[in-house]
N, C-alpha and C. Protein backbone atom coordinates (compact mmCIF):
# COMPACT_ATOMS: atom_id res chain seq x y z
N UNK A 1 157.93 188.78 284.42
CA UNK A 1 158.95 188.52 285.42
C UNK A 1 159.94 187.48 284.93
N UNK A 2 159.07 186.80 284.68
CA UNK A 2 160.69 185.07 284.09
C UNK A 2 161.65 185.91 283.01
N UNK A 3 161.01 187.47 281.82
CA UNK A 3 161.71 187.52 281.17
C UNK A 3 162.89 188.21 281.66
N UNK A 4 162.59 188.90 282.67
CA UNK A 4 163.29 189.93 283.28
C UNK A 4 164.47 188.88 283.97
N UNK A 5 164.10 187.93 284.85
CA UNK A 5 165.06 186.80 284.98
C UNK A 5 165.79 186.43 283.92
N UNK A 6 165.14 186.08 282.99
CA UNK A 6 166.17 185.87 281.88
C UNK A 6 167.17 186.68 281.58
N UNK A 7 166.76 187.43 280.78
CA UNK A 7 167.61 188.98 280.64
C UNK A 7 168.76 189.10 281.57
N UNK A 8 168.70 188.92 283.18
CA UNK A 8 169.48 189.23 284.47
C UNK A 8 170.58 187.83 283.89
N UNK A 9 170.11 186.78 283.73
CA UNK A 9 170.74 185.36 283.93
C UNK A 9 171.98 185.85 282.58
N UNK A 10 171.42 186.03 281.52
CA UNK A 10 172.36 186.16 280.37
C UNK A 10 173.22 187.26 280.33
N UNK A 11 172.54 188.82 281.21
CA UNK A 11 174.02 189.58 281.40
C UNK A 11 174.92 189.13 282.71
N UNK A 12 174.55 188.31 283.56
CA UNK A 12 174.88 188.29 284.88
C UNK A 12 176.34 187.31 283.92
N UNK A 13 175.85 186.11 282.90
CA UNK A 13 176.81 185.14 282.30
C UNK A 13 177.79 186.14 281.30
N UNK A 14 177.61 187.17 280.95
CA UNK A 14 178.09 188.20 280.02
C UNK A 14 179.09 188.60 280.99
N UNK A 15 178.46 189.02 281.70
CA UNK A 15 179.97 189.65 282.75
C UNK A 15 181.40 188.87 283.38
N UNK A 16 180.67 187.86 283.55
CA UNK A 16 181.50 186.53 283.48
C UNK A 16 182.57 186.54 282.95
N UNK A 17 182.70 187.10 281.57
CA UNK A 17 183.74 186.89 280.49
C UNK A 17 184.86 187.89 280.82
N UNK A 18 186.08 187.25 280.99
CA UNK A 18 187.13 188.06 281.01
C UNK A 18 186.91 189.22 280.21
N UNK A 19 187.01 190.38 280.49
CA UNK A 19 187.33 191.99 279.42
C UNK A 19 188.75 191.50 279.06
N UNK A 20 190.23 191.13 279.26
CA UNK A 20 191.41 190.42 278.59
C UNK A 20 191.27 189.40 277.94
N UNK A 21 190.15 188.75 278.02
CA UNK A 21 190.19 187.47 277.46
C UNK A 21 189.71 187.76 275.67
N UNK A 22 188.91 188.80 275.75
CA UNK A 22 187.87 189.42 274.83
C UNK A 22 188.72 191.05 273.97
N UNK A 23 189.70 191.66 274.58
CA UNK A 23 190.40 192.17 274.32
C UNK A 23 191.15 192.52 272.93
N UNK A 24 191.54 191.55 272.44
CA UNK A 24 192.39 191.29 271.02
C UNK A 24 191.30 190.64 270.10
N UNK A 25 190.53 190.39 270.31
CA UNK A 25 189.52 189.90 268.79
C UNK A 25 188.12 190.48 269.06
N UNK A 26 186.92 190.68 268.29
CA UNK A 26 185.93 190.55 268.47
C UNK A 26 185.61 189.46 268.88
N UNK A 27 184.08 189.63 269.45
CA UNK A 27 183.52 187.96 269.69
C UNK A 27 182.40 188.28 269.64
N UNK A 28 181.32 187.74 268.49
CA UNK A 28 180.11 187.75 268.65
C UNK A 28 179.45 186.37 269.49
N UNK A 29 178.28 186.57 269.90
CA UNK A 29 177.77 186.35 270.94
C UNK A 29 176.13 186.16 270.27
N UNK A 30 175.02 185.33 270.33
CA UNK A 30 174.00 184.61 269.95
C UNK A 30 173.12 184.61 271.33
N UNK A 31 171.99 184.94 271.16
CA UNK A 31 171.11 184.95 272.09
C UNK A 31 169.69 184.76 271.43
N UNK A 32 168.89 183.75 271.84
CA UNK A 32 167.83 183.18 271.41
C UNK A 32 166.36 183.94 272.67
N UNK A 33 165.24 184.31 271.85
CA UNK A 33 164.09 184.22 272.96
C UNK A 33 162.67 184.11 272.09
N UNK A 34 162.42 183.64 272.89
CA UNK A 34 160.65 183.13 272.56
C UNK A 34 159.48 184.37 272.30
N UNK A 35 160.14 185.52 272.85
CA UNK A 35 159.33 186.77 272.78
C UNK A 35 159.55 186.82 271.17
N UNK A 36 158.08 187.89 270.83
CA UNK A 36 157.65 188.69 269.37
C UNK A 36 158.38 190.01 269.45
N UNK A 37 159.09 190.33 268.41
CA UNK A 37 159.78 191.09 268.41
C UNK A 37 159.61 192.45 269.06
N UNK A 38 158.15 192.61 269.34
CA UNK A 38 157.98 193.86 270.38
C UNK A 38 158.23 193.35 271.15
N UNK A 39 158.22 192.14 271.89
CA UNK A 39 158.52 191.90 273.09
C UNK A 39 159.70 191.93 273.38
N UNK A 40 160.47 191.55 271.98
CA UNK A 40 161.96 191.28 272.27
C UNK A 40 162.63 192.70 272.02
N UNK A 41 162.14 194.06 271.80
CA UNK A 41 162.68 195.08 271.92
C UNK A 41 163.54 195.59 273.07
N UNK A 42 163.11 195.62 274.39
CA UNK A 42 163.75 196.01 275.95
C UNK A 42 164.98 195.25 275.80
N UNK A 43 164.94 193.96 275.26
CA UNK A 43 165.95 193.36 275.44
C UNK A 43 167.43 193.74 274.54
N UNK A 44 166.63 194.13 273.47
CA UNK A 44 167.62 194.31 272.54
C UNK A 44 168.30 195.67 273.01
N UNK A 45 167.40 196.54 273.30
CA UNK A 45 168.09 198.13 274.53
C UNK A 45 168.71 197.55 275.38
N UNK A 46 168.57 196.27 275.97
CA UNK A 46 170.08 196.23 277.18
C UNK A 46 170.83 195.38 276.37
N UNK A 47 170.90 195.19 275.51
CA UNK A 47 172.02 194.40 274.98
C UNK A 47 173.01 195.76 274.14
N UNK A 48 172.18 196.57 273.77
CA UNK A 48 172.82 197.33 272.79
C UNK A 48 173.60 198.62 274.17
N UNK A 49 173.44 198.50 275.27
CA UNK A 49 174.11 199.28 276.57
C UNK A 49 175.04 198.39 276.52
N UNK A 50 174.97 197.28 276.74
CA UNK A 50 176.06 196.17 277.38
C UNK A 50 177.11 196.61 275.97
N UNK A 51 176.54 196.08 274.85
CA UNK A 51 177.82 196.69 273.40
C UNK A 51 178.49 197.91 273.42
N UNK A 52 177.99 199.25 274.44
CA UNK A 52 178.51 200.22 274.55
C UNK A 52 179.71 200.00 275.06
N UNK A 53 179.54 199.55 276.16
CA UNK A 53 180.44 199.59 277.41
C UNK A 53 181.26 198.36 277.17
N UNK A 54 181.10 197.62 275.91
CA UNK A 54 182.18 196.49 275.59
C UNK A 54 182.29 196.19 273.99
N UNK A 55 182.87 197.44 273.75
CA UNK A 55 183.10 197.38 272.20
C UNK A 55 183.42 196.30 271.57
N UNK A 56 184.41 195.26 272.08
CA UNK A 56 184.85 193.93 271.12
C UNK A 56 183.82 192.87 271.48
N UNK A 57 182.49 192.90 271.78
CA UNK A 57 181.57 192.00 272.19
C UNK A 57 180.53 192.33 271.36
N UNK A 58 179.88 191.75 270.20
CA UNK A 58 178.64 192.39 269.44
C UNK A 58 177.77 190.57 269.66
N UNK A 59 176.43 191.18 270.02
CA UNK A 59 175.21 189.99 270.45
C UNK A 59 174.27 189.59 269.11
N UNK A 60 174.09 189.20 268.83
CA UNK A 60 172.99 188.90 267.93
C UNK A 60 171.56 188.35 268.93
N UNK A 61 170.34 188.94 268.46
CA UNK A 61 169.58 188.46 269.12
C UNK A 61 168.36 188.00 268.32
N UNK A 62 168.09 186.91 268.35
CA UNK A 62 167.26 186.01 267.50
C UNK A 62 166.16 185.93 267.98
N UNK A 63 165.06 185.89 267.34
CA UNK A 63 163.53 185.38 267.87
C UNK A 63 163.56 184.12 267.30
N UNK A 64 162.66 183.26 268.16
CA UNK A 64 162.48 181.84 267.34
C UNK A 64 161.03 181.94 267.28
N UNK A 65 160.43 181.79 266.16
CA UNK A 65 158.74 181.75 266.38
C UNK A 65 158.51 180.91 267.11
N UNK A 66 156.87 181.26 267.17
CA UNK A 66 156.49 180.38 267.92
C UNK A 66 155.39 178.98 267.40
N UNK A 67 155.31 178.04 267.43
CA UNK A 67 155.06 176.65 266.67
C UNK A 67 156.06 175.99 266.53
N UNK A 68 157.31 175.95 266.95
CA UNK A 68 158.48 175.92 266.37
C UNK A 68 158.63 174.10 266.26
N UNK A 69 157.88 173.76 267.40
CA UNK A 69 157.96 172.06 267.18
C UNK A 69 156.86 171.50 266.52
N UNK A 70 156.59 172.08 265.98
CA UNK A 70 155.16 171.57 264.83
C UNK A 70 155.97 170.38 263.70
């Protein structure tokens, strides 16, 4: 559930962005999550919908392991 919140929180901030503002250049876009890359698969399927429907917007989506403050 929190990831599914997540997910909602970061396209809900995606939409946010002017489509004119984003218009004339690309803009990549960085997204961090704590999930293992199977986990982080679903996510990467709604990110790669959201890139459909907004060609000059490409996401990168990063895993950060986990230990990371060791």
């Amino acid at each position: 559930m929190k990831t599914i919140t997540r997910v909602l929180l970061v396209l809900g901030l995606l939409a946010a962005i002017p489509i004119s503002a984003v218009a004339a250049k690309k803009v990549t876009l960085r997204a961090a999550t704590w999930d293992t890359a199977e986990g982080a698969h679903w996510i990467r399927v709604v990110f790669d919908k959201f890139q459909e429907t907004h060609p000059g917007i490409e996401i990168e989506l990063e895993s950060i392991a986990q230990g990371y403050s060791d």
